[in-house]
N, C-alpha and C. Protein backbone atom coordinates (compact mmCIF):
# COMPACT_ATOMS: atom_id res chain seq x y z
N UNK A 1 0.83 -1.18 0.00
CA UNK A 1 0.00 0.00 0.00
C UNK A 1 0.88 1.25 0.00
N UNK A 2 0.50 1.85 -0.90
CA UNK A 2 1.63 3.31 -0.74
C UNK A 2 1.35 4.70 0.07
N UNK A 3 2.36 4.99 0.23
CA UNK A 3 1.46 6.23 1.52
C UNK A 3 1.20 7.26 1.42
N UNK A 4 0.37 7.57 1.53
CA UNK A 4 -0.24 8.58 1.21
C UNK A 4 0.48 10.09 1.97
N UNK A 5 0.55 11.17 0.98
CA UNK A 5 1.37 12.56 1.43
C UNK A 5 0.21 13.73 1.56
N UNK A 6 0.59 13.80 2.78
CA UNK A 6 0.04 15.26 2.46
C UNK A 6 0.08 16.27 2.57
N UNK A 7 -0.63 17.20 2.16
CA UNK A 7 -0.31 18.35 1.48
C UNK A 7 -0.42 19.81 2.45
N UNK A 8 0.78 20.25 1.73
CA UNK A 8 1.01 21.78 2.77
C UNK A 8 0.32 22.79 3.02
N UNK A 9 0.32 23.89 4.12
CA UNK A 9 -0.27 25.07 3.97
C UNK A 9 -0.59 25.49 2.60
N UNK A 10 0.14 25.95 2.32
CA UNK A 10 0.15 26.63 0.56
C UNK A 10 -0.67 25.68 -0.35
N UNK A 11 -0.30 24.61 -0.23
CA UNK A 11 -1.23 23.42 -1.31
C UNK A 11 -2.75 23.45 -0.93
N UNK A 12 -2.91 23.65 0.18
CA UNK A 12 -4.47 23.68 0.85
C UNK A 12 -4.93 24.85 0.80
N UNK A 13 -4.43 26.54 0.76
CA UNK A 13 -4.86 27.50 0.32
C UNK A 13 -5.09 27.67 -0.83
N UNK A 14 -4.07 26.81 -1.83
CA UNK A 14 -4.37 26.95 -3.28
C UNK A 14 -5.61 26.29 -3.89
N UNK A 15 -5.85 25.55 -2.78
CA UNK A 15 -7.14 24.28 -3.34
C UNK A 15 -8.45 25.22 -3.21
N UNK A 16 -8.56 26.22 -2.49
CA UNK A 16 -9.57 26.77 -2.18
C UNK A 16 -9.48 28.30 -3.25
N UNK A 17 -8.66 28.68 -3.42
CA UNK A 17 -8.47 29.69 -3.87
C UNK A 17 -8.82 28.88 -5.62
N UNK A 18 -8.23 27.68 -5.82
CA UNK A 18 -8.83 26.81 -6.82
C UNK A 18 -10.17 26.73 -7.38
N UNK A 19 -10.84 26.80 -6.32
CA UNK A 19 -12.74 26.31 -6.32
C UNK A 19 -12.56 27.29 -6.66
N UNK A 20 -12.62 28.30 -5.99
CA UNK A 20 -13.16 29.72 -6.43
C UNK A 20 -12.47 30.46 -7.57
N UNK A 21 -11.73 29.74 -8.36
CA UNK A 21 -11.33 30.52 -9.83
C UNK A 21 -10.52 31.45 -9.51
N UNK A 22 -9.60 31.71 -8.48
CA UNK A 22 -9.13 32.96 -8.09
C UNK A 22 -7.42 32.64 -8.37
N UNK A 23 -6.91 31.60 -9.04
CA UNK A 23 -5.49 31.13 -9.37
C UNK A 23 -5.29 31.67 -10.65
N UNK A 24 -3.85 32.19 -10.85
CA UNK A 24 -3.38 32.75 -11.98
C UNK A 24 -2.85 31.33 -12.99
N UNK A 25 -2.65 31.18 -14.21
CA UNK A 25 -2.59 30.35 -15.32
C UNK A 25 -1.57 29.32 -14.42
N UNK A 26 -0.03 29.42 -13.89
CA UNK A 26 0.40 28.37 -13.24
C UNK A 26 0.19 28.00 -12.53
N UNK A 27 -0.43 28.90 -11.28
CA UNK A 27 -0.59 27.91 -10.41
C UNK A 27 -2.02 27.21 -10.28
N UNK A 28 -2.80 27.49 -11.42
CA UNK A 28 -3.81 26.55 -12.16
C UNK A 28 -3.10 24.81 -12.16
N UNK A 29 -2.65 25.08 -13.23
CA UNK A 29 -1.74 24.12 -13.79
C UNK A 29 -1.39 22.88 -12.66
N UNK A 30 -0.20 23.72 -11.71
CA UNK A 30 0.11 23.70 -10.59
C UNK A 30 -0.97 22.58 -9.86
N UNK A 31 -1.89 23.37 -9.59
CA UNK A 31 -2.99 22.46 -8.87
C UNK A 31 -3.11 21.17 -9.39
N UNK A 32 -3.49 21.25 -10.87
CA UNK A 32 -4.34 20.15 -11.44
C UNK A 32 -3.10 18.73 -11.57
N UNK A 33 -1.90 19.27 -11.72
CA UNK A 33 -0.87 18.08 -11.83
C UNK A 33 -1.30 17.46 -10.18
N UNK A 34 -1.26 18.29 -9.02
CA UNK A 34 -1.33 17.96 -7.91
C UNK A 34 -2.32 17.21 -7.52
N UNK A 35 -3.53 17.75 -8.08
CA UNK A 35 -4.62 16.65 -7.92
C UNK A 35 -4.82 15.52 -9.19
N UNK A 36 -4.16 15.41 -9.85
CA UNK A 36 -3.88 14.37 -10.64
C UNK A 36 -3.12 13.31 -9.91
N UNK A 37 -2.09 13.43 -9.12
CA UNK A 37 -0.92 12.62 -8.27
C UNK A 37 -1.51 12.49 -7.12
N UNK A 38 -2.32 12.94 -6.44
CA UNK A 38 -2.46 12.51 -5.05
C UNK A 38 -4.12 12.33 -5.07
N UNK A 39 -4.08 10.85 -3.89
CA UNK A 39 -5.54 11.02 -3.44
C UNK A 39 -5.95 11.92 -2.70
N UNK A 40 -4.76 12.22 -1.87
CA UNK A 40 -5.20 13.16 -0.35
C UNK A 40 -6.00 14.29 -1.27
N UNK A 41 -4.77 15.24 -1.98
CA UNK A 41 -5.73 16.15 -2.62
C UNK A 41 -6.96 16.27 -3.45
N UNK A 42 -7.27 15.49 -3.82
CA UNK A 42 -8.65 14.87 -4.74
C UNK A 42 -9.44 14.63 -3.43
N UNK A 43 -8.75 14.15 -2.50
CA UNK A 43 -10.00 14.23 -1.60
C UNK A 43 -10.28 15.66 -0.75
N UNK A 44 -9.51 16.52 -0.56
CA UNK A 44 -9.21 17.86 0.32
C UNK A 44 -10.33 19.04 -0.68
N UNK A 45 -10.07 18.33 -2.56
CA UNK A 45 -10.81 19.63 -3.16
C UNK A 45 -12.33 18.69 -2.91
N UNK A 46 -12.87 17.50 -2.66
CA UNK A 46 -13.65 17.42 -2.65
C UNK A 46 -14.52 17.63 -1.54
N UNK A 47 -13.79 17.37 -0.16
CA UNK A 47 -14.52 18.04 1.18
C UNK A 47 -14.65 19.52 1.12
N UNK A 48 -13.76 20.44 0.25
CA UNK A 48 -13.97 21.62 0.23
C UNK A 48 -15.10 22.16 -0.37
N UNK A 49 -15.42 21.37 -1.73
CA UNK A 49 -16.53 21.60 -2.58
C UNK A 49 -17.84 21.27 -1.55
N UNK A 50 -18.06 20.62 -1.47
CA UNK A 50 -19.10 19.81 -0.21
C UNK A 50 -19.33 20.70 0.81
N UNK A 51 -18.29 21.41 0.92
CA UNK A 51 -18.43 22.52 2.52
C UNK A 51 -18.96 23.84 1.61
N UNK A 52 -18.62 23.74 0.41
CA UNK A 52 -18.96 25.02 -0.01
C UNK A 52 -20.74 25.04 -0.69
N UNK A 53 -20.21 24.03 -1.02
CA UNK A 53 -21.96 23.77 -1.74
C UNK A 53 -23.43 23.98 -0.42
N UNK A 54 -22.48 23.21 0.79
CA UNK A 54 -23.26 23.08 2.05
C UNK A 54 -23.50 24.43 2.30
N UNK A 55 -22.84 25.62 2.60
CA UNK A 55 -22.54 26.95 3.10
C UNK A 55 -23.73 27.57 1.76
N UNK A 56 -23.25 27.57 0.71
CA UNK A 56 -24.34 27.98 0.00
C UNK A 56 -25.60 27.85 -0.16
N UNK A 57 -26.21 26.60 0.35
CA UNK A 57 -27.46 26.05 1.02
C UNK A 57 -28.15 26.85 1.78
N UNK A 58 -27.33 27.34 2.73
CA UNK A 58 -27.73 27.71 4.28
C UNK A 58 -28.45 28.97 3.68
N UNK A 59 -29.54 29.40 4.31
CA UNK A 59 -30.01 30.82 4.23
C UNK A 59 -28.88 32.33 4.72
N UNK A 60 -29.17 32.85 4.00
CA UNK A 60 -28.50 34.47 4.23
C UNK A 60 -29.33 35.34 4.86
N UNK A 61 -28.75 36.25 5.76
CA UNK A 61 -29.40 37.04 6.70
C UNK A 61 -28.27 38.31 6.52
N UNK A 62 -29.33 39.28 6.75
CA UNK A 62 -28.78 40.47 6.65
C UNK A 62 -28.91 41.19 8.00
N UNK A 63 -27.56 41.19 8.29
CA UNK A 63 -27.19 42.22 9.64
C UNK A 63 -27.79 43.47 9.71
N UNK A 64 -27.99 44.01 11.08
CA UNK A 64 -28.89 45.12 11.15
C UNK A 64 -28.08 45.99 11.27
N UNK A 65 -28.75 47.00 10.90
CA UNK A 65 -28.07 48.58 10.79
C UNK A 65 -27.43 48.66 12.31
N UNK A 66 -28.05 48.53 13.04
CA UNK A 66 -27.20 48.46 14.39
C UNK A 66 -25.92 48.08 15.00
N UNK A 67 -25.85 46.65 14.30
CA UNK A 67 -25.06 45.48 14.47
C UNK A 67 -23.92 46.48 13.52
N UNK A 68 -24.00 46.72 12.51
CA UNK A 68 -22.93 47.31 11.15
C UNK A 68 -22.43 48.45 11.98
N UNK A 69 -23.37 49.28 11.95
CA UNK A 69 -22.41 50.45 12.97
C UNK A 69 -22.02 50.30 14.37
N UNK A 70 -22.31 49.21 15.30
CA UNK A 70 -21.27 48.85 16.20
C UNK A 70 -20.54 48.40 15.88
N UNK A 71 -20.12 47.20 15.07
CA UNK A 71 -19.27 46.53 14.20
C UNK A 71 -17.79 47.69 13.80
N UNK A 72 -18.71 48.64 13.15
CA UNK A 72 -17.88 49.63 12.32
C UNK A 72 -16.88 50.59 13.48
N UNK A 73 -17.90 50.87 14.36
CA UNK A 73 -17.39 51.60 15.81
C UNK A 73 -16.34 50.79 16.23
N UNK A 74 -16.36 49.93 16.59
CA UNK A 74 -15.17 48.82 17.30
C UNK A 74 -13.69 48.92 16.46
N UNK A 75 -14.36 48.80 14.77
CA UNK A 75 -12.84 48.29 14.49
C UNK A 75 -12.20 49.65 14.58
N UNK A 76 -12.93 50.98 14.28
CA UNK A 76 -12.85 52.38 14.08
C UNK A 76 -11.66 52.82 15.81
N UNK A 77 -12.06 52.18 16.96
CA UNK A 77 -11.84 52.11 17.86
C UNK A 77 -10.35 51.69 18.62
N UNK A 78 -10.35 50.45 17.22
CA UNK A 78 -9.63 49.34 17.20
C UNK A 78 -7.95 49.90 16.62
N UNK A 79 -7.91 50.38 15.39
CA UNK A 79 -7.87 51.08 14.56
C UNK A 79 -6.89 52.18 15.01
N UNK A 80 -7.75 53.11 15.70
CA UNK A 80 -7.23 54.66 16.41
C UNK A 80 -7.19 54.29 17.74
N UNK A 81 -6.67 53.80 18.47
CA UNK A 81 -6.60 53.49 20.08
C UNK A 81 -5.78 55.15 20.78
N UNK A 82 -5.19 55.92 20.15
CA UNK A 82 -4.89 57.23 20.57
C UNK A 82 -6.32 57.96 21.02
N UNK A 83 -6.74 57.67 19.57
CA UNK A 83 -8.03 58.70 19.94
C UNK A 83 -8.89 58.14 21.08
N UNK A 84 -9.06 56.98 21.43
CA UNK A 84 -9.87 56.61 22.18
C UNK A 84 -9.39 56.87 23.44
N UNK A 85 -8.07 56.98 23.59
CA UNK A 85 -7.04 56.62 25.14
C UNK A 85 -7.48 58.85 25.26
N UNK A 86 -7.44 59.37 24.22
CA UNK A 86 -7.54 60.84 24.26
C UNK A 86 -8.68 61.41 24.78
N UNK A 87 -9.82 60.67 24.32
CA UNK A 87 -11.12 60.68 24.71
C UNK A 87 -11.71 60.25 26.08
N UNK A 88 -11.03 58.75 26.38
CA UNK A 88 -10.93 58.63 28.16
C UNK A 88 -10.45 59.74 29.13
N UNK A 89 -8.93 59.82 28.34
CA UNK A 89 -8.00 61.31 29.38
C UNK A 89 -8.96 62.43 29.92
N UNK A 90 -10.11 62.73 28.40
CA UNK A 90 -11.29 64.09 28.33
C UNK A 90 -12.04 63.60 29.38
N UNK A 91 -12.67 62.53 29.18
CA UNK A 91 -13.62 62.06 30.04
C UNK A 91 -12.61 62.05 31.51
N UNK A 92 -12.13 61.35 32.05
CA UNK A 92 -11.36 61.36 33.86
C UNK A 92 -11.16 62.74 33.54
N UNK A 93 -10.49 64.03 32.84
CA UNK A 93 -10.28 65.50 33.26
C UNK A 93 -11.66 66.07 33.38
N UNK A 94 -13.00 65.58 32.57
CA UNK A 94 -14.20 66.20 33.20
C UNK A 94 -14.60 65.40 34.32
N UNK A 95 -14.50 64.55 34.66
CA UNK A 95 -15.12 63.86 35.51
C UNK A 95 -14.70 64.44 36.87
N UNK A 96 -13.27 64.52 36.79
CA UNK A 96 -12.79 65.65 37.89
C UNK A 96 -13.14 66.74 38.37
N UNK A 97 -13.27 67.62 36.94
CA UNK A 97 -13.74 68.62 37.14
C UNK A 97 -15.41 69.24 37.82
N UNK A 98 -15.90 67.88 37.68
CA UNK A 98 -17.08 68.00 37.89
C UNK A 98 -17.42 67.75 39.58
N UNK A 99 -16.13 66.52 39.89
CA UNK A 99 -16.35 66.85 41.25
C UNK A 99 -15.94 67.61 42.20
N UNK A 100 -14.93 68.25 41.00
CA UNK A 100 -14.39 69.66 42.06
C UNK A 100 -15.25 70.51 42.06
N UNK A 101 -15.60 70.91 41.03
CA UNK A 101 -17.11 71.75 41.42
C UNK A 101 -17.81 71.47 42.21
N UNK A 102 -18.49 70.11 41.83
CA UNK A 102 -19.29 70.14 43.15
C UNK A 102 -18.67 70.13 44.88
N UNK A 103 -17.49 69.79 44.90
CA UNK A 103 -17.02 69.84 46.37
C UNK A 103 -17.06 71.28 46.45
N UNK A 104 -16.69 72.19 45.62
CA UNK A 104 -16.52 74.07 46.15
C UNK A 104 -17.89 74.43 45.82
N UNK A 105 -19.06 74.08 45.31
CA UNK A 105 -20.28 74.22 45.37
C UNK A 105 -21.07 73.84 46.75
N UNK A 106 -20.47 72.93 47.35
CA UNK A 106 -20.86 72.28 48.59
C UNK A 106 -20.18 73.06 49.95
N UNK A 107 -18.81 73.29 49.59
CA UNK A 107 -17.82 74.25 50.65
C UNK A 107 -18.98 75.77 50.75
N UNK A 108 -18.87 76.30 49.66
CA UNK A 108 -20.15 77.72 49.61
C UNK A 108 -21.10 77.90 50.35
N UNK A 109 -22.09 76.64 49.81
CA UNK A 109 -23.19 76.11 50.68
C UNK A 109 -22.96 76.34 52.31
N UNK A 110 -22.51 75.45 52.61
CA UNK A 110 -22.33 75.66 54.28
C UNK A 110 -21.50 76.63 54.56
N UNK A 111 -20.72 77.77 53.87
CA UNK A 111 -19.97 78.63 54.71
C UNK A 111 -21.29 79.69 54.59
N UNK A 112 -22.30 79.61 53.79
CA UNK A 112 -23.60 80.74 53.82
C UNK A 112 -24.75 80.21 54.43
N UNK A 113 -24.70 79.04 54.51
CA UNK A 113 -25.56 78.63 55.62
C UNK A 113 -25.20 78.52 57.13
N UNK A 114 -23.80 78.35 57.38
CA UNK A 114 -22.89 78.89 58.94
C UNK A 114 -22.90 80.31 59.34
N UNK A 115 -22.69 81.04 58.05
CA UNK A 115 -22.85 82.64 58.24
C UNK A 115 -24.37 83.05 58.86
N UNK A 116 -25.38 82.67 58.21
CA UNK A 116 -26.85 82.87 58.00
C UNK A 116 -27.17 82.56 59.38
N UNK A 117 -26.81 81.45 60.18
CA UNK A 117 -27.44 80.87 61.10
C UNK A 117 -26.74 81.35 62.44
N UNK A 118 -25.21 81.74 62.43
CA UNK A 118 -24.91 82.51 63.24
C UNK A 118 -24.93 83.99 63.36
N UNK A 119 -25.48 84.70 62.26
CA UNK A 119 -25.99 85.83 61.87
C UNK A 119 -27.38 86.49 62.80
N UNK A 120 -28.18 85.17 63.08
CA UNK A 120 -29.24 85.43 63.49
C UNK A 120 -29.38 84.81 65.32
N UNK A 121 -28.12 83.78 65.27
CA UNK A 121 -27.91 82.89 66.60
C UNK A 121 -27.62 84.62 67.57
N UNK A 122 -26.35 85.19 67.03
CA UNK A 122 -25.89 85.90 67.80
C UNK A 122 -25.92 87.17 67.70
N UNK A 123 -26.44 88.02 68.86
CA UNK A 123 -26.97 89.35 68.81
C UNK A 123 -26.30 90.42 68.30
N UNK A 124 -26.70 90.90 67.19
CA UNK A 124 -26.66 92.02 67.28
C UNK A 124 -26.29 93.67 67.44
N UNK A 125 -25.60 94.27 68.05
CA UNK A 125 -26.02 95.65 68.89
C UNK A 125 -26.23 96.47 68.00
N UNK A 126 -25.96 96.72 67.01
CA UNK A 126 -26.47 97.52 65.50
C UNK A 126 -27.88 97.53 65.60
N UNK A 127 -28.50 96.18 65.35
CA UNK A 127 -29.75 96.28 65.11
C UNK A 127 -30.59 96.54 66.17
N UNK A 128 -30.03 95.81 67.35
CA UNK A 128 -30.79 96.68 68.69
C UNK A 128 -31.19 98.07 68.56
N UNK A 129 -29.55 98.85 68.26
CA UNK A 129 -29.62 100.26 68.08
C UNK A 129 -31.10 101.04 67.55
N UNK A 130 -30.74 100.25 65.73
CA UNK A 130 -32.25 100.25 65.15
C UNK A 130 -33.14 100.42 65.49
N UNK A 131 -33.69 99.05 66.36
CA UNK A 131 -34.92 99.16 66.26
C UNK A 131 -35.54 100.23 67.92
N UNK A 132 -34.01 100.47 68.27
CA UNK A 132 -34.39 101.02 69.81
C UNK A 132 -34.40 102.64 69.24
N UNK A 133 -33.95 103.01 67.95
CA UNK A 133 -33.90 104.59 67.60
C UNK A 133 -35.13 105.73 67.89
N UNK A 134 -36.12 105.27 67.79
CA UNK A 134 -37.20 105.95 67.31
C UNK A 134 -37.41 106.75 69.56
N UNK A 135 -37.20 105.52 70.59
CA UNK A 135 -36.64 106.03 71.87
C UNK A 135 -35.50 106.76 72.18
N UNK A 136 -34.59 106.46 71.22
CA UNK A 136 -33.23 106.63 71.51
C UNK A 136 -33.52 108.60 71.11
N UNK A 137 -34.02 108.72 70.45
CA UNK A 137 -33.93 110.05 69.32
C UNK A 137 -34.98 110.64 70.08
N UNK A 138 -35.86 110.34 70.89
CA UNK A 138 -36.44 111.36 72.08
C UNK A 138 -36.46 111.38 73.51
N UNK A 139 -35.32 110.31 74.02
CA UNK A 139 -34.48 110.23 75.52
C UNK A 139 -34.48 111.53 75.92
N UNK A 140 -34.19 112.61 75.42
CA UNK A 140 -34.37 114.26 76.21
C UNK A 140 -35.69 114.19 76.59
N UNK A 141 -36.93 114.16 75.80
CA UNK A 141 -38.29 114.36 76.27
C UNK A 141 -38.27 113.68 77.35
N UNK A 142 -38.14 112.10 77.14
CA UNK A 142 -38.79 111.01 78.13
C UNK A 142 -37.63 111.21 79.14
N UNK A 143 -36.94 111.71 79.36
CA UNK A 143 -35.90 112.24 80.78
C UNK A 143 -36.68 113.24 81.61
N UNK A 144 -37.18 113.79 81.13
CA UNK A 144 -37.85 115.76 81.46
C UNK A 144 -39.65 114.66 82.64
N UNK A 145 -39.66 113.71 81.74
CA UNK A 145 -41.14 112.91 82.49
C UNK A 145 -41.12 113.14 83.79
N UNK A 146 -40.23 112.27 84.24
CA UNK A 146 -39.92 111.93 85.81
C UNK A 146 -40.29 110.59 86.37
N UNK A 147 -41.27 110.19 85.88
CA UNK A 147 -41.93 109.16 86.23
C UNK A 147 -42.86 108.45 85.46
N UNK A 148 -43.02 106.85 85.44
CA UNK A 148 -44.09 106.71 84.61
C UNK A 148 -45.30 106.78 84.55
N UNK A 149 -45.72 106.96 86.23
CA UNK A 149 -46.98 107.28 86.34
C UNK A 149 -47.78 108.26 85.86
N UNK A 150 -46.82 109.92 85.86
CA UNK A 150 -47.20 110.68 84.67
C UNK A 150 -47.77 109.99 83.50
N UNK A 151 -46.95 109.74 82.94
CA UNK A 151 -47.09 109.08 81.33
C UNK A 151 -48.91 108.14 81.53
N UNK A 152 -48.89 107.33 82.58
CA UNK A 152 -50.39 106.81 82.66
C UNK A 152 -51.57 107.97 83.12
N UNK A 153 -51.27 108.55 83.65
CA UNK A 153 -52.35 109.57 83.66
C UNK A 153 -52.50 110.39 82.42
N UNK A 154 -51.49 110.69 81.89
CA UNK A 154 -51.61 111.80 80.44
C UNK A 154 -52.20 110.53 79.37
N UNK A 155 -52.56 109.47 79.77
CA UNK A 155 -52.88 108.14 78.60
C UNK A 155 -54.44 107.71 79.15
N UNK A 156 -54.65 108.01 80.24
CA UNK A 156 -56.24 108.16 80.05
C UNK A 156 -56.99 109.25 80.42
N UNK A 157 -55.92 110.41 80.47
CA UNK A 157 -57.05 111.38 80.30
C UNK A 157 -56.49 112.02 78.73
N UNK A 158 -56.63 110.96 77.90
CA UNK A 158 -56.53 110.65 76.28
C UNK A 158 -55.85 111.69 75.90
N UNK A 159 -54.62 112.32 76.30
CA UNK A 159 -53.92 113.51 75.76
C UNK A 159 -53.20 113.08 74.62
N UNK A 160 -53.01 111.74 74.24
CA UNK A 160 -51.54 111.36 73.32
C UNK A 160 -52.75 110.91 72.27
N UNK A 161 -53.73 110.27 72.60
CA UNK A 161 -54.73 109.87 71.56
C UNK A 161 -55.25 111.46 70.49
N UNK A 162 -55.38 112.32 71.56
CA UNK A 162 -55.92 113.45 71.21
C UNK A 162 -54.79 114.54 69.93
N UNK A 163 -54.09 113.86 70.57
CA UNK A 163 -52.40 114.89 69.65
C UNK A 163 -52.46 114.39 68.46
N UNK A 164 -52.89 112.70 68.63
CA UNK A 164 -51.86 111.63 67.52
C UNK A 164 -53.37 111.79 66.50
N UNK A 165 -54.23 112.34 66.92
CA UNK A 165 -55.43 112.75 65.84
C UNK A 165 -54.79 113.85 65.13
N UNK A 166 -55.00 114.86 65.91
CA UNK A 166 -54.32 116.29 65.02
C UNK A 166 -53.39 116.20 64.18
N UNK A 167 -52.58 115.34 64.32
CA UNK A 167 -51.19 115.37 63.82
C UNK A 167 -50.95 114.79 62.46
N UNK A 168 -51.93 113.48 62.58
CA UNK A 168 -52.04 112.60 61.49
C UNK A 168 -52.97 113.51 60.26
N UNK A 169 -53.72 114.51 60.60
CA UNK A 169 -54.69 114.86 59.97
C UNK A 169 -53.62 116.17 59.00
């Protein structure tokens, strides 16, 4: 029994590149002496034909527009890895930026809400002043009184009611 050889990378690309008509005039040639001399190869173009005939059988489906432009994105991705590594760098320098803002957006916050609340916690003497002016700015009169009991007698025998008519009028 003689033994059978078989056949190389190159001899097995050519067999396929064979089926499909895609060999220039020698290495046509080339082939056909080859599958003339060997079984192996007579048998290699015939499992190939068989796989191809099979594959052509099968139904065709058409990829979705979706699928194509992720597809396309990846290798695009794939491809330019600068741009993408450039585009991360953008993204972590905003991402930063965003929480530095918000940490000095947050620092603000409570130094005007600490201000605000001890603003109102702790007194004052300005505004005392204020709201004590309208006494403060006739202390000569109300000195000259003497007493407050004055002041209640001149209040029901309606002297201040009686003025604060005239006056308004």
């Amino acid at each position: 029994m003689a033994k059978l050889a078989r056949l190389s990378q190159e001899q097995r690309e050519n067999l396929a590149a064979y089926l499909d008509g895609e060999l220039d005039e020698a290495a046509t040639h080339e082939i056909e002496q080859v599958l003339a001399a060997s079984e192996v190869a007579r048998h290699e173009v015939d499992m190939l034909s068989r796989t191809w005939d099979m594959l052509n059988s099968l139904p065709t489906h058409k990829a979705s527009e979706e699928f194509t432009q992720n597809t396309v994105a990846t290798l695009r991705a794939i491809e330019n890895p600068v741009r993408s590594a450039a585009s991360q760098a953008v993204a972590r320098s905003t991402r930063r930026g965003g929480v530095l803002a918000l940490w000095a957006a947050l620092l603000v916050a409570c130094g005007f809400f600490g201000f605000k609340t001890t603003n109102q916690l702790i007194p004052n003497d300005a505004e005392q002043l204020l709201d004590d002016y309208p006494l403060i700015e006739n202390l000569d009169k109300y000195s000259e009184v003497g007493s407050i009991e004055f002041l209640r007698v001149l209040k029901d025998r309606r002297t201040f009611a009686e003025h604060d008519d005239h006056s308004s009028k």
